[in-house]
Protein backbone atom coordinates (compact mmCIF):
# COMPACT_ATOMS: atom_id res chain seq x y z
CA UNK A 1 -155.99 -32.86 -188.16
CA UNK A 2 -156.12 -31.37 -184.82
CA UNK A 3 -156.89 -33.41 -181.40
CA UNK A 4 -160.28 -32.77 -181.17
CA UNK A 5 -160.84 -34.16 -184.92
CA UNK A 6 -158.35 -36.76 -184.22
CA UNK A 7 -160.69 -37.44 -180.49
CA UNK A 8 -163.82 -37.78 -182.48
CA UNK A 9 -162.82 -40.38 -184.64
CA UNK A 10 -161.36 -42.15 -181.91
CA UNK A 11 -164.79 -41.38 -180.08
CA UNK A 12 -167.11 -42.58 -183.01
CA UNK A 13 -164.71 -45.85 -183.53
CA UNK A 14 -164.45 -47.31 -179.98
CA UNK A 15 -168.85 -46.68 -179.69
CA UNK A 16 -168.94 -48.17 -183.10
CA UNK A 17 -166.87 -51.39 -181.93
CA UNK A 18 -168.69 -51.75 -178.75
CA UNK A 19 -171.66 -51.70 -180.34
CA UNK A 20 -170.97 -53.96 -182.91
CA UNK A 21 -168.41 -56.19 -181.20
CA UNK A 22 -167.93 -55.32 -177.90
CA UNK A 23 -171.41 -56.59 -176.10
CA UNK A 24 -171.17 -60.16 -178.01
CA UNK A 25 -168.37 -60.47 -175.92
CA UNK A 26 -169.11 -61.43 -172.31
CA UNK A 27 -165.88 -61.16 -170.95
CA UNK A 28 -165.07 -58.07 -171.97
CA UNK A 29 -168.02 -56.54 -171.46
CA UNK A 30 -167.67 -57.86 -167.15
CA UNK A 31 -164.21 -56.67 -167.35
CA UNK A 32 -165.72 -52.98 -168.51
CA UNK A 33 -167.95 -53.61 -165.72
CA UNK A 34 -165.86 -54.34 -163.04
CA UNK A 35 -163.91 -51.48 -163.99
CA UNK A 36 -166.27 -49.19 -163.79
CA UNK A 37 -167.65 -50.73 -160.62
CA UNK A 38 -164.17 -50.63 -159.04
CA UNK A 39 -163.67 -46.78 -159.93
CA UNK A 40 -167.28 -45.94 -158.76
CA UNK A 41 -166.88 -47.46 -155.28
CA UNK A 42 -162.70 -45.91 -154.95
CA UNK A 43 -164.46 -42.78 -155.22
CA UNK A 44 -167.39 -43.50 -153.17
CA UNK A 45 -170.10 -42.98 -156.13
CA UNK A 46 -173.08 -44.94 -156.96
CA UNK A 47 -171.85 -45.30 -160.91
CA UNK A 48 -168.92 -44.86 -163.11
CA UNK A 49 -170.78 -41.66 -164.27
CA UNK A 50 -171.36 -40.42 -161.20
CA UNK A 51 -167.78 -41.32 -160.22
CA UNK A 52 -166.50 -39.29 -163.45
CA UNK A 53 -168.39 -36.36 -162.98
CA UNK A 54 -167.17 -35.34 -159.32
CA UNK A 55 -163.71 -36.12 -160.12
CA UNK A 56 -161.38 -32.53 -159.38
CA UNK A 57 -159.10 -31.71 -162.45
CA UNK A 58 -156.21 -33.15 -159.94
CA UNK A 59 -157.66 -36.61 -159.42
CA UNK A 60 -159.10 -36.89 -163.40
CA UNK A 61 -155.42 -36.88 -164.47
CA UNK A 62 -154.04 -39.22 -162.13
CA UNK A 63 -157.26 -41.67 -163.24
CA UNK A 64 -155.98 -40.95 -167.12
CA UNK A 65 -152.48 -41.39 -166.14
CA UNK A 66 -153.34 -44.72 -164.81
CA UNK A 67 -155.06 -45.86 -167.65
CA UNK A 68 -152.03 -45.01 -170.02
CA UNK A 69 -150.09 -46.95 -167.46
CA UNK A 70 -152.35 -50.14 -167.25
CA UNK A 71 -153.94 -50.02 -170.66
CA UNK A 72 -150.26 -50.24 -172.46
CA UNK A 73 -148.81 -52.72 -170.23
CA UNK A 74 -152.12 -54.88 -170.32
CA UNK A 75 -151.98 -54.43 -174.35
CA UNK A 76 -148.06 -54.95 -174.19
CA UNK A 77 -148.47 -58.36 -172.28
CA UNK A 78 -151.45 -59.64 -174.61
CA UNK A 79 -154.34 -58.86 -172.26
CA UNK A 80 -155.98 -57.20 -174.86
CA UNK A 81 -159.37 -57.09 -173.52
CA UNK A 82 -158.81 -55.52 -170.51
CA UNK A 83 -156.43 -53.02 -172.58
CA UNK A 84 -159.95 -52.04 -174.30
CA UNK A 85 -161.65 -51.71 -170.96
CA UNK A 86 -159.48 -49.48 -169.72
CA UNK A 87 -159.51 -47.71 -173.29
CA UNK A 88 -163.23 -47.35 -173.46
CA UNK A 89 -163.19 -45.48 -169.74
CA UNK A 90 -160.48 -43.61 -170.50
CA UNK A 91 -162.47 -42.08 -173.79
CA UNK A 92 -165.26 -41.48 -171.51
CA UNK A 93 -162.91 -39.55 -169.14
CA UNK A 94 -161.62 -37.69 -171.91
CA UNK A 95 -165.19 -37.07 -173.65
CA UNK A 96 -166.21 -35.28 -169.98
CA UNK A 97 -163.86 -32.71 -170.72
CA UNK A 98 -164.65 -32.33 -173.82
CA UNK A 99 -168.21 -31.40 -174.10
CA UNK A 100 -168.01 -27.75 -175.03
CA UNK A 101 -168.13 -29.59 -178.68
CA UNK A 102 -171.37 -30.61 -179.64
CA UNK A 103 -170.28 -34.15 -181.68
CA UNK A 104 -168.79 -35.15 -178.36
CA UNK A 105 -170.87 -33.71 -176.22
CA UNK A 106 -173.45 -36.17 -178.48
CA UNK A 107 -171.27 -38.86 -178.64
CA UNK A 108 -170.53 -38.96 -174.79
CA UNK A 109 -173.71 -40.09 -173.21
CA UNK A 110 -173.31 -42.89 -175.90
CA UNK A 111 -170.61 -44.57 -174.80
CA UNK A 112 -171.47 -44.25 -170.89
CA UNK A 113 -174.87 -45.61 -171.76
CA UNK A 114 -172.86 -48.79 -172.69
CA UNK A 115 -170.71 -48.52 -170.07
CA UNK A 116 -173.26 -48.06 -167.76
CA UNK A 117 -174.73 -51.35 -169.22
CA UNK A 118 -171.45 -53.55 -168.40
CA UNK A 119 -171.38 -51.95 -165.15
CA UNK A 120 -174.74 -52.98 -164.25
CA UNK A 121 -174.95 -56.60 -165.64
CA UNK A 122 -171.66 -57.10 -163.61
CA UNK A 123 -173.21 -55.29 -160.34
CA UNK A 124 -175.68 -57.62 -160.92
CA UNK A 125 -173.23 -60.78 -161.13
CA UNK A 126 -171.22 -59.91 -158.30
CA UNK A 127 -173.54 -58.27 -155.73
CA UNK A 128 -171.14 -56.35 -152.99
CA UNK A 129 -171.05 -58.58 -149.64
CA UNK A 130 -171.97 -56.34 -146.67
């Protein structure tokens, strides 16, 4: 199996779970959120798919990096929900680089729309004090 097969299942399986287990679950779903949020504003965009989308090749990597970093010591302390925050944006991440294949390029848009979802209802919790 090569990575891009290997990526697609991984793809299909974490939109699958959200969609069937992720969004029953409220705290999750506002940690996703805040994540998103929190990258957004770092890089000064209005969304996490804005954010993702201007990111250079340079800065994309050090995001992934981070999320290797944090996603295996949240998993690796039991804070397994925010381990699957941090897993679902970094398959986002990934997907954006992907998208010269069609089944992610499909898949993509997907995932964000959920993400995009979390990120909103928790925009919506926590309005930004100005």
């Amino acid at each position: 199996m090569t990575k891009e097969q290997d990526f697609k299942l991984r793809l299909a399986a974490v939109i699958a779970d959200l969609k069937d287990n992720g969004v029953e679950d409220g705290e999750a779903m506002f940690l996703l959120g805040s994540l998103a949020a929190g990258l957004a504003d770092d890089f000064k965009a209005s969304n996490w798919v804005g954010a993702k989308n201007a990111l250079t090749i340079e800065s994309r990597d050090q995001v992934l990096q981070a999320f290797q970093d944090q996603g295996n010591k949240h998993h690796s302390e039991g804070r397994k929900k925010q381990a699957y925050a941090i897993q679902a944006l970094a398959i986002s991440l990934i997907a954006s680089t992907l998208r010269a294949d069609a089944d992610i390029a499909a898949g993509e848009p997907l995932l964000d729309h959920i993400i995009s979802a979390a990120e909103t209802r928790f925009r919506t919790l926590t309005p930004k004090k100005d």
